[in-house]
PDB file of N, CA and C in Angstrom:
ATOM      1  N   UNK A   1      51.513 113.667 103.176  1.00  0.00           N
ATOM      2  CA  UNK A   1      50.699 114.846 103.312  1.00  0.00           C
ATOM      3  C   UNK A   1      50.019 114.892 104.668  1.00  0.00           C
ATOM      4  N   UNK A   2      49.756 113.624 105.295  1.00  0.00           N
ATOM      5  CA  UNK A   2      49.341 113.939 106.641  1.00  0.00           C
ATOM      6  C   UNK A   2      49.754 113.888 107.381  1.00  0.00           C
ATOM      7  N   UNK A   3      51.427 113.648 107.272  1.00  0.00           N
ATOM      8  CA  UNK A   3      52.274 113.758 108.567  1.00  0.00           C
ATOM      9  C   UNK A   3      52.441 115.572 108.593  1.00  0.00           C
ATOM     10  N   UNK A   4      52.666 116.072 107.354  1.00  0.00           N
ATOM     11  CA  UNK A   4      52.736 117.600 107.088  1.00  0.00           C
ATOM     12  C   UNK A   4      51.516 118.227 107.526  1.00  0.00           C
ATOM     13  N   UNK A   5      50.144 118.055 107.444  1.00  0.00           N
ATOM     14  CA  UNK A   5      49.130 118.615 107.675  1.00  0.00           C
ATOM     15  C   UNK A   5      49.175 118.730 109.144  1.00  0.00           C
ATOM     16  N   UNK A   6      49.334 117.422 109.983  1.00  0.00           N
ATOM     17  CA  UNK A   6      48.855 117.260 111.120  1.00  0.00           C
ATOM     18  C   UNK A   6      50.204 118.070 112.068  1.00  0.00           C
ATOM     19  N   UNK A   7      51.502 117.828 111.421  1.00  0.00           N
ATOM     20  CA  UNK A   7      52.281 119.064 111.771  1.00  0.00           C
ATOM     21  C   UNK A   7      51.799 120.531 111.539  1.00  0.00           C
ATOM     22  N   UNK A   8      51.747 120.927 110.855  1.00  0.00           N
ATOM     23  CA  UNK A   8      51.295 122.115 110.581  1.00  0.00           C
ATOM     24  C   UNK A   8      50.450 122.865 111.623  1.00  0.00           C
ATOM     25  N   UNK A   9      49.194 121.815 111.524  1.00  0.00           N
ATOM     26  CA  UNK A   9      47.996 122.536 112.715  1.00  0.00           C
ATOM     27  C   UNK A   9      48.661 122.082 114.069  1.00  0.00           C
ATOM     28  N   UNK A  10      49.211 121.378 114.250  1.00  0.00           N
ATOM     29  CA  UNK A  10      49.780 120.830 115.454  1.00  0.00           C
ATOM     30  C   UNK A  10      51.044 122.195 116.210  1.00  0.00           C
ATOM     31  N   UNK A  11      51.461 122.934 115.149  1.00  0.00           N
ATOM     32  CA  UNK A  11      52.493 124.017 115.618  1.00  0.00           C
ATOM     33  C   UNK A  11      52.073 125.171 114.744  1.00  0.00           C
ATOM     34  N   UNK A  12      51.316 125.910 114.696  1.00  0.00           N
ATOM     35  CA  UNK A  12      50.954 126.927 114.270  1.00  0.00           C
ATOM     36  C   UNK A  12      51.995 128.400 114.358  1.00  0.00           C
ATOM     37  N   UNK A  13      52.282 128.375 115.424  1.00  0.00           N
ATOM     38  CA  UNK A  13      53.513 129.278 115.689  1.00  0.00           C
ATOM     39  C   UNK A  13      54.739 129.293 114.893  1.00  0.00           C
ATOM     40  N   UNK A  14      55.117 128.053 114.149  1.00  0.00           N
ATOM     41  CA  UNK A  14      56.397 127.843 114.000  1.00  0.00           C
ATOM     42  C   UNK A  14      56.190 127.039 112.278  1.00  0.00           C
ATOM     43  N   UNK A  15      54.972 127.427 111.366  1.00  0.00           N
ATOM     44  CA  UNK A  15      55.101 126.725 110.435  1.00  0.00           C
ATOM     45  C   UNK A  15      56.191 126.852 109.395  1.00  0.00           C
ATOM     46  N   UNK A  16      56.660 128.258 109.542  1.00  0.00           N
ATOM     47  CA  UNK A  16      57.844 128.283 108.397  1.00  0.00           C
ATOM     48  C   UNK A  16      58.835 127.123 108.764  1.00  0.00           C
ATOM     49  N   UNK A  17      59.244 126.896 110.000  1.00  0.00           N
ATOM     50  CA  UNK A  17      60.646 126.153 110.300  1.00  0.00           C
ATOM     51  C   UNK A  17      59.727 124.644 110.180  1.00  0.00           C
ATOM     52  N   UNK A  18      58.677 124.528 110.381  1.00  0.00           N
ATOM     53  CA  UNK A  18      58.535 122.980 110.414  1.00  0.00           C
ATOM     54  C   UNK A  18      58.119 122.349 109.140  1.00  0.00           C
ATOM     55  N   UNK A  19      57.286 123.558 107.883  1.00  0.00           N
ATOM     56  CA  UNK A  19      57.394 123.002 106.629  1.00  0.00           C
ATOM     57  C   UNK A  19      58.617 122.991 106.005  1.00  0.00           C
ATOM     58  N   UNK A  20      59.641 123.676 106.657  1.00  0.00           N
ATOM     59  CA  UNK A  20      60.699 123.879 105.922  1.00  0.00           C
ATOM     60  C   UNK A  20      61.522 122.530 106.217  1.00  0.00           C
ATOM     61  N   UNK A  21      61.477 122.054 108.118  1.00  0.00           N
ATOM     62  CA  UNK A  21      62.210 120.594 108.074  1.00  0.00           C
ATOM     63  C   UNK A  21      61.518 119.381 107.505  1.00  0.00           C
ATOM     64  N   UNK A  22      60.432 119.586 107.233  1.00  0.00           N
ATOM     65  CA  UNK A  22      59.220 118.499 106.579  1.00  0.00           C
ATOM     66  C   UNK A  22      59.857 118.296 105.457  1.00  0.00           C
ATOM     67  N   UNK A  23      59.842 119.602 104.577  1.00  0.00           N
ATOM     68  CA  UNK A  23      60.527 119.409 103.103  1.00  0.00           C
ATOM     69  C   UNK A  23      61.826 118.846 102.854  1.00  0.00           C
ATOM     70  N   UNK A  24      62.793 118.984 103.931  1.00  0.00           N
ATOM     71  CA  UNK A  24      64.057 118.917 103.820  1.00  0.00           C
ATOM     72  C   UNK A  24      64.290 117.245 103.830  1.00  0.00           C
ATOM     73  N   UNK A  25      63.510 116.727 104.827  1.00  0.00           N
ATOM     74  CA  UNK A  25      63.160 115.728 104.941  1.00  0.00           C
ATOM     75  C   UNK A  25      62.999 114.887 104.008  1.00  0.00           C
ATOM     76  N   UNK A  26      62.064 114.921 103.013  1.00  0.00           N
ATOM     77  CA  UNK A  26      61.294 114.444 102.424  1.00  0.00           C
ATOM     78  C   UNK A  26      62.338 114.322 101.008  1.00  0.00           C
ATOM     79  N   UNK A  27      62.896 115.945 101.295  1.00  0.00           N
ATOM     80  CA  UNK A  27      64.263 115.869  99.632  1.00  0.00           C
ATOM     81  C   UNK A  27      65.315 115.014  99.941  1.00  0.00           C
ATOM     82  N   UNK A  28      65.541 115.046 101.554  1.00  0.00           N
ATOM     83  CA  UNK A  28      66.970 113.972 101.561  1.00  0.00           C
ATOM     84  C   UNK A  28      66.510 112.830 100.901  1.00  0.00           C
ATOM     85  N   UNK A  29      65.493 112.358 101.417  1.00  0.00           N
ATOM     86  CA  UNK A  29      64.860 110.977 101.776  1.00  0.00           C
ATOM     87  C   UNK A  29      65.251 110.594 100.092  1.00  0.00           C
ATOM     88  N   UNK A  30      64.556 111.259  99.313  1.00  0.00           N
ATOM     89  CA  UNK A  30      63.969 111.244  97.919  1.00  0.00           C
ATOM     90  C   UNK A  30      65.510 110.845  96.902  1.00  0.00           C
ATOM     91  N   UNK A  31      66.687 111.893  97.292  1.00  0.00           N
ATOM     92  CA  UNK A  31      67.746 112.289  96.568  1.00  0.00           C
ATOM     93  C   UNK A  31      68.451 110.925  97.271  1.00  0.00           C
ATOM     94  N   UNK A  32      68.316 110.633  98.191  1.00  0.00           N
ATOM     95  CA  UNK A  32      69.561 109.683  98.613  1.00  0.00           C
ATOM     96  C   UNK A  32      69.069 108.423  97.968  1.00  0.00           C
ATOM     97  N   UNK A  33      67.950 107.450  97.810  1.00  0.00           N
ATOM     98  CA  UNK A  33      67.374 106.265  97.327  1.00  0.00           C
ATOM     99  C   UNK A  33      68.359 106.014  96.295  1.00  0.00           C
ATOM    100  N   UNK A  34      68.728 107.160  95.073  1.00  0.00           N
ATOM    101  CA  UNK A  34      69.778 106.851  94.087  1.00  0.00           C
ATOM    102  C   UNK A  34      70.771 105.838  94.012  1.00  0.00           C
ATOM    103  N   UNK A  35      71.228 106.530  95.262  1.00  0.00           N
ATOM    104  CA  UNK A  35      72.857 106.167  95.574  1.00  0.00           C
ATOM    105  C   UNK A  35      72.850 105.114  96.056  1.00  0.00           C
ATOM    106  N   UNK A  36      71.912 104.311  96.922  1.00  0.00           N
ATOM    107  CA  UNK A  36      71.503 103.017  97.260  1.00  0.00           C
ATOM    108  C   UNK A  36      71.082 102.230  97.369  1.00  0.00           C
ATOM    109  N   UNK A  37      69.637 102.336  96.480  1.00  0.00           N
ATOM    110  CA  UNK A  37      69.360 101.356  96.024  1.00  0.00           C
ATOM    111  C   UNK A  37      69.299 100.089  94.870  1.00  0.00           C
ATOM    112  N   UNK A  38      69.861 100.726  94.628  1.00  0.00           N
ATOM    113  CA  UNK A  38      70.818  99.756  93.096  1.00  0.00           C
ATOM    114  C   UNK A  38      71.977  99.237  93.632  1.00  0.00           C
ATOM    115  N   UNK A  39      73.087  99.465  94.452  1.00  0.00           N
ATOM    116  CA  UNK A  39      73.978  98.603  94.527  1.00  0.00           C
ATOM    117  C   UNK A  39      73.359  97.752  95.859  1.00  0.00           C
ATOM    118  N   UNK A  40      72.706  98.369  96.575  1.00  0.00           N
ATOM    119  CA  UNK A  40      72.092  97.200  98.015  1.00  0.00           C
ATOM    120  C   UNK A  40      71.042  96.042  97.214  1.00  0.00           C
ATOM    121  N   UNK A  41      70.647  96.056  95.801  1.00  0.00           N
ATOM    122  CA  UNK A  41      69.680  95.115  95.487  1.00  0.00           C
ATOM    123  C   UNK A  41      70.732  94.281  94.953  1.00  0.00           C
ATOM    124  N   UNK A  42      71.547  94.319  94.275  1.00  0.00           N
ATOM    125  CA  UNK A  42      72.395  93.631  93.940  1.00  0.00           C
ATOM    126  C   UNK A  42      73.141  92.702  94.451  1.00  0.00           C
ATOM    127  N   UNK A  43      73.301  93.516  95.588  1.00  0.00           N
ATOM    128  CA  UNK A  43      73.909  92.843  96.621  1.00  0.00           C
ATOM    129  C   UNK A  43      73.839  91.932  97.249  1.00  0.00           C
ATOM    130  N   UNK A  44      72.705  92.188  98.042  1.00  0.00           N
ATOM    131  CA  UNK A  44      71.625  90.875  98.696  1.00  0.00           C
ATOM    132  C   UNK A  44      70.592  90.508  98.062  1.00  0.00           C
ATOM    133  N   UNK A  45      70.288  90.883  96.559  1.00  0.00           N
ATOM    134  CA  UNK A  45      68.778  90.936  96.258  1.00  0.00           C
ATOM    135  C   UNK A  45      67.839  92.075  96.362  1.00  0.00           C
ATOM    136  N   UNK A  46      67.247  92.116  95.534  1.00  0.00           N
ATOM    137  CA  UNK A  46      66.336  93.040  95.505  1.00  0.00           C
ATOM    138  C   UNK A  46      64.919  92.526  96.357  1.00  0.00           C
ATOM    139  N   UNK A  47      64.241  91.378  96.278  1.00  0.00           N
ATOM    140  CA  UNK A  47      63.168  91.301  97.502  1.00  0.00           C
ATOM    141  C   UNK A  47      63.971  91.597  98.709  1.00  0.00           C
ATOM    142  N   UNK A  48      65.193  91.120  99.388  1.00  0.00           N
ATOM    143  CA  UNK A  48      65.916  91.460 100.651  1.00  0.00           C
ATOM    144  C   UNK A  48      65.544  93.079 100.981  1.00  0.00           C
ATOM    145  N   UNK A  49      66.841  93.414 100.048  1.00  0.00           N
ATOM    146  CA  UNK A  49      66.756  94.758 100.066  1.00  0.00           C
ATOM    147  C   UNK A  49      64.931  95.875 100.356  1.00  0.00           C
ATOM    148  N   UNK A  50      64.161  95.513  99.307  1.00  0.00           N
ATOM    149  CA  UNK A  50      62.744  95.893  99.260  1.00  0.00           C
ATOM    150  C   UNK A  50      61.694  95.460 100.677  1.00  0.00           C
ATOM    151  N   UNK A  51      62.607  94.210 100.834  1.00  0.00           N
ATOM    152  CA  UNK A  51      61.508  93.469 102.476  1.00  0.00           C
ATOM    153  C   UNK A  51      62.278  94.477 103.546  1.00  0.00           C
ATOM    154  N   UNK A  52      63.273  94.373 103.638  1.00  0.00           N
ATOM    155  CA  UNK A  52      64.433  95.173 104.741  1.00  0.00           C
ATOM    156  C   UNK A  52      63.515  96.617 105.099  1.00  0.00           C
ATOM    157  N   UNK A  53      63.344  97.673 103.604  1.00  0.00           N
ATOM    158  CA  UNK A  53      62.654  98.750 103.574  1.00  0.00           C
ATOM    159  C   UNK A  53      61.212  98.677 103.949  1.00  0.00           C
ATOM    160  N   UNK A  54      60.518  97.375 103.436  1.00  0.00           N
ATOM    161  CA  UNK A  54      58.942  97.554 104.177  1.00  0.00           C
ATOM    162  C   UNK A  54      59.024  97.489 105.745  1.00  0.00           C
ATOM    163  N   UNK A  55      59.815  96.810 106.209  1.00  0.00           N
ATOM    164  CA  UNK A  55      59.746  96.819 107.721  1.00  0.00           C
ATOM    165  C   UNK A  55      59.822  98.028 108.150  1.00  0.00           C
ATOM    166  N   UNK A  56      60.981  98.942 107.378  1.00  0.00           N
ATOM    167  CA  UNK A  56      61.676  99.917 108.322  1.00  0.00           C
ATOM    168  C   UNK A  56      59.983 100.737 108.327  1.00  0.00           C
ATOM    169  N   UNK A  57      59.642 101.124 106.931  1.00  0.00           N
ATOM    170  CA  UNK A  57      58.567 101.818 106.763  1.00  0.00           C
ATOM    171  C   UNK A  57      57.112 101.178 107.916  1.00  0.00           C
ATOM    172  N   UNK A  58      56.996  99.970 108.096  1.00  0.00           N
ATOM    173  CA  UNK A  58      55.731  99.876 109.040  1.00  0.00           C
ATOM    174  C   UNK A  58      56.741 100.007 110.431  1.00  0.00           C
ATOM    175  N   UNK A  59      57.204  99.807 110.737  1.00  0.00           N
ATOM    176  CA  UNK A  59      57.781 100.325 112.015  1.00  0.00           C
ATOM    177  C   UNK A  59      57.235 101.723 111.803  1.00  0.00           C
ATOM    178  N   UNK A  60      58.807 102.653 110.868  1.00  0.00           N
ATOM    179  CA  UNK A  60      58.045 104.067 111.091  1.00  0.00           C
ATOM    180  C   UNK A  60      56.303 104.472 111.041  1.00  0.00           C
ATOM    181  N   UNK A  61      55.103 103.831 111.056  1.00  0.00           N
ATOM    182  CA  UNK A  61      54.210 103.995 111.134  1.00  0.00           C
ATOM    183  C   UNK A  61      53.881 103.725 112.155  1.00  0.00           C
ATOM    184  N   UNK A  62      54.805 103.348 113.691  1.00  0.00           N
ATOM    185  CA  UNK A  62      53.968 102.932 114.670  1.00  0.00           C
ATOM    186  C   UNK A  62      53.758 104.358 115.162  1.00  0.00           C
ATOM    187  N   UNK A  63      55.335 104.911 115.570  1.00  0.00           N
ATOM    188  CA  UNK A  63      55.102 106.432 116.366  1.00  0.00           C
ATOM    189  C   UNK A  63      53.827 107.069 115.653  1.00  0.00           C
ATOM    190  N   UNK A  64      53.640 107.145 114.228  1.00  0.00           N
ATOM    191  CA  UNK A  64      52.325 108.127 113.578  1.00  0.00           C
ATOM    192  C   UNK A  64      51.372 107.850 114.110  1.00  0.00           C
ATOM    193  N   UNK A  65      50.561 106.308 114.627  1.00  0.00           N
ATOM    194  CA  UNK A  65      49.688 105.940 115.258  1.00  0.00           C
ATOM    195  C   UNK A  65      49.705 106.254 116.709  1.00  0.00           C
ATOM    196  N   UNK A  66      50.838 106.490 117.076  1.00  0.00           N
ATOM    197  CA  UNK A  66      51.169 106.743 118.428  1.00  0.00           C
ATOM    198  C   UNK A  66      50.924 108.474 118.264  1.00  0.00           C
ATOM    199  N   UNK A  67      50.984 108.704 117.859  1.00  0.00           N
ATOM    200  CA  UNK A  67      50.923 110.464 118.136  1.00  0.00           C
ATOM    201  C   UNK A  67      49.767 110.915 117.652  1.00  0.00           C
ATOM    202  N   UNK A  68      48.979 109.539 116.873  1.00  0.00           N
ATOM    203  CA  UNK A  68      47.338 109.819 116.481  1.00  0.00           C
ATOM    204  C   UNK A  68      46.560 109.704 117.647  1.00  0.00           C
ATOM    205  N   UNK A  69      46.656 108.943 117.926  1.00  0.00           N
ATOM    206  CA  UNK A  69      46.146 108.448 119.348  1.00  0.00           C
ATOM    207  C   UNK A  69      46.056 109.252 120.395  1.00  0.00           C
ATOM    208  N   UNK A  70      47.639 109.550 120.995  1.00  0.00           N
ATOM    209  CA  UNK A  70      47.688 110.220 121.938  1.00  0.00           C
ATOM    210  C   UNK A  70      48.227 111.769 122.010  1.00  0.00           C
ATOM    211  N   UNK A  71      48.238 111.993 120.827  1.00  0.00           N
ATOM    212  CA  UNK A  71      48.598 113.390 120.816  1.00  0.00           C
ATOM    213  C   UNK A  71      47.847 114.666 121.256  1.00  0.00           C
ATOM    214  N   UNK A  72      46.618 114.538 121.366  1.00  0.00           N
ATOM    215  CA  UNK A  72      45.973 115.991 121.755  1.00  0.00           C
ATOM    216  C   UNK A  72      45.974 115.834 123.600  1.00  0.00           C
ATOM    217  N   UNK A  73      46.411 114.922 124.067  1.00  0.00           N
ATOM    218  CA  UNK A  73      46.492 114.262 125.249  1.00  0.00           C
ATOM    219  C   UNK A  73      48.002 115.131 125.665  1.00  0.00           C
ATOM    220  N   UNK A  74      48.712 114.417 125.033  1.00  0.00           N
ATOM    221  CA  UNK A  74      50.276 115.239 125.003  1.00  0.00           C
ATOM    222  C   UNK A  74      50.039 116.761 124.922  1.00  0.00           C
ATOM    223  N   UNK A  75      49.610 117.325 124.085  1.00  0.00           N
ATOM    224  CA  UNK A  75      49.698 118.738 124.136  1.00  0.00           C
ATOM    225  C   UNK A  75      48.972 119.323 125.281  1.00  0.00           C
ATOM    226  N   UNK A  76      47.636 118.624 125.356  1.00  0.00           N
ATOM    227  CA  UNK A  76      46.942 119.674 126.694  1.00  0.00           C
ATOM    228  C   UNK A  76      48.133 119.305 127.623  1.00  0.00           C
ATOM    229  N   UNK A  77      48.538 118.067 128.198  1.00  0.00           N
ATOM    230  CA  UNK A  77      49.025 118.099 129.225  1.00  0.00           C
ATOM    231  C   UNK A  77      50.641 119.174 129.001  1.00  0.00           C
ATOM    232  N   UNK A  78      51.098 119.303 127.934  1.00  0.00           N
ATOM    233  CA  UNK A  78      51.991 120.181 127.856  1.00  0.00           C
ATOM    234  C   UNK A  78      51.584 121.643 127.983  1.00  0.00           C
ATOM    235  N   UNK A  79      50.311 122.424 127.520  1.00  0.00           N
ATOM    236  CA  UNK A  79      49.947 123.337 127.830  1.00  0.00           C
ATOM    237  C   UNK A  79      49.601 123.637 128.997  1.00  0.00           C
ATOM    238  N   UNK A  80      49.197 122.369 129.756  1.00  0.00           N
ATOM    239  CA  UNK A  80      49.317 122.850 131.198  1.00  0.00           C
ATOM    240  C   UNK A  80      50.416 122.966 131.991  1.00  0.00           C
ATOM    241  N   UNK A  81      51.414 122.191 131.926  1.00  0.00           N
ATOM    242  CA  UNK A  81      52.907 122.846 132.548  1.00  0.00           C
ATOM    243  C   UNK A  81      53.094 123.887 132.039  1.00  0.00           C
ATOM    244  N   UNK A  82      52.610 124.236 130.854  1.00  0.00           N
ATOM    245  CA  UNK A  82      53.241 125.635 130.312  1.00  0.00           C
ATOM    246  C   UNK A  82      52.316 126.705 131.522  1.00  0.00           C
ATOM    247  N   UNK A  83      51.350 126.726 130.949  1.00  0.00           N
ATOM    248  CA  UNK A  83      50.492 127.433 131.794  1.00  0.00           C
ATOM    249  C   UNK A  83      50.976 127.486 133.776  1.00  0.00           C
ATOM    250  N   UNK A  84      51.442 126.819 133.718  1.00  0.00           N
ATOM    251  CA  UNK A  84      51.698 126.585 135.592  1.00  0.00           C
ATOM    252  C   UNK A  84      53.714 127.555 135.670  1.00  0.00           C
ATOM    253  N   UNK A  85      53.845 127.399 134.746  1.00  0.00           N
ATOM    254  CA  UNK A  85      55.443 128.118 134.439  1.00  0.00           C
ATOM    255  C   UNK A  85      56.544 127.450 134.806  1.00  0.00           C
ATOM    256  N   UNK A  86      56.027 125.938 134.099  1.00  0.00           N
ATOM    257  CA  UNK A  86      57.570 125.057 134.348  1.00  0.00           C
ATOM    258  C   UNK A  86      58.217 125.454 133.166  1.00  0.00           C
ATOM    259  N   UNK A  87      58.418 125.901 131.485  1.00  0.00           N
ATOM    260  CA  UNK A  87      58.950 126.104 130.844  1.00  0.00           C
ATOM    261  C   UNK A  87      58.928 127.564 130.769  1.00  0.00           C
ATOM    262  N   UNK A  88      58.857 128.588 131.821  1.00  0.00           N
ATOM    263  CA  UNK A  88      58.945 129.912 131.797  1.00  0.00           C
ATOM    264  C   UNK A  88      60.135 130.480 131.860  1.00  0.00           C
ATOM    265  N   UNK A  89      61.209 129.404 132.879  1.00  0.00           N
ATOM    266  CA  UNK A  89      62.372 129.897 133.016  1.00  0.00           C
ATOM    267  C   UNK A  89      63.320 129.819 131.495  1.00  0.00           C
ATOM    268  N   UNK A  90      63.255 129.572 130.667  1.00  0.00           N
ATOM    269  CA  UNK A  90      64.317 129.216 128.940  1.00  0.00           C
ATOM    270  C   UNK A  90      64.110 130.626 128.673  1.00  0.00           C
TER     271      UNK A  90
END
């Protein structure tokens, strides 16, 4: 919910397409676990398998901290190239 929130206010212009890839996201993510996690525990184990996934998951939490951090940093400085008309020519 707060990767969605902080998207949301973060692109105001464009919330239909970005709740819409948020969701899409979130259904792959959800629908695919089925199909693989029962034969990958088996396989190697289920702590393997389950340790394998906590990593991936605190990894994916570094960029979130990274875009907590420095994100309103990123945007002004992107609103100011905008503003100066380096992305005027697209």
């Amino acid at each position: 919910m707060a990767i969605i929130a902080y998207s949301l206010d973060s692109l105001p212009m464009a919330l239909a397409k970005t709740g819409a890839w948020l969701n899409l996201a979130r259904t792959m993510g959800g629908f695919t676990i089925g199909y693989f996690q029962e034969p990958w525990g088996h396989a190697t184990g289920y702590d393997v398998s389950f340790g394998i996934q906590a990593i991936i998951v605190a990894l994916s939490v570094v960029p979130a901290i990274l875009v907590h951090r420095y994100g309103h940093g990123m945007r002004l400085k992107s609103a100011a190239k905008n503003q100066k008309g380096y992305f005027r020519s697209m």
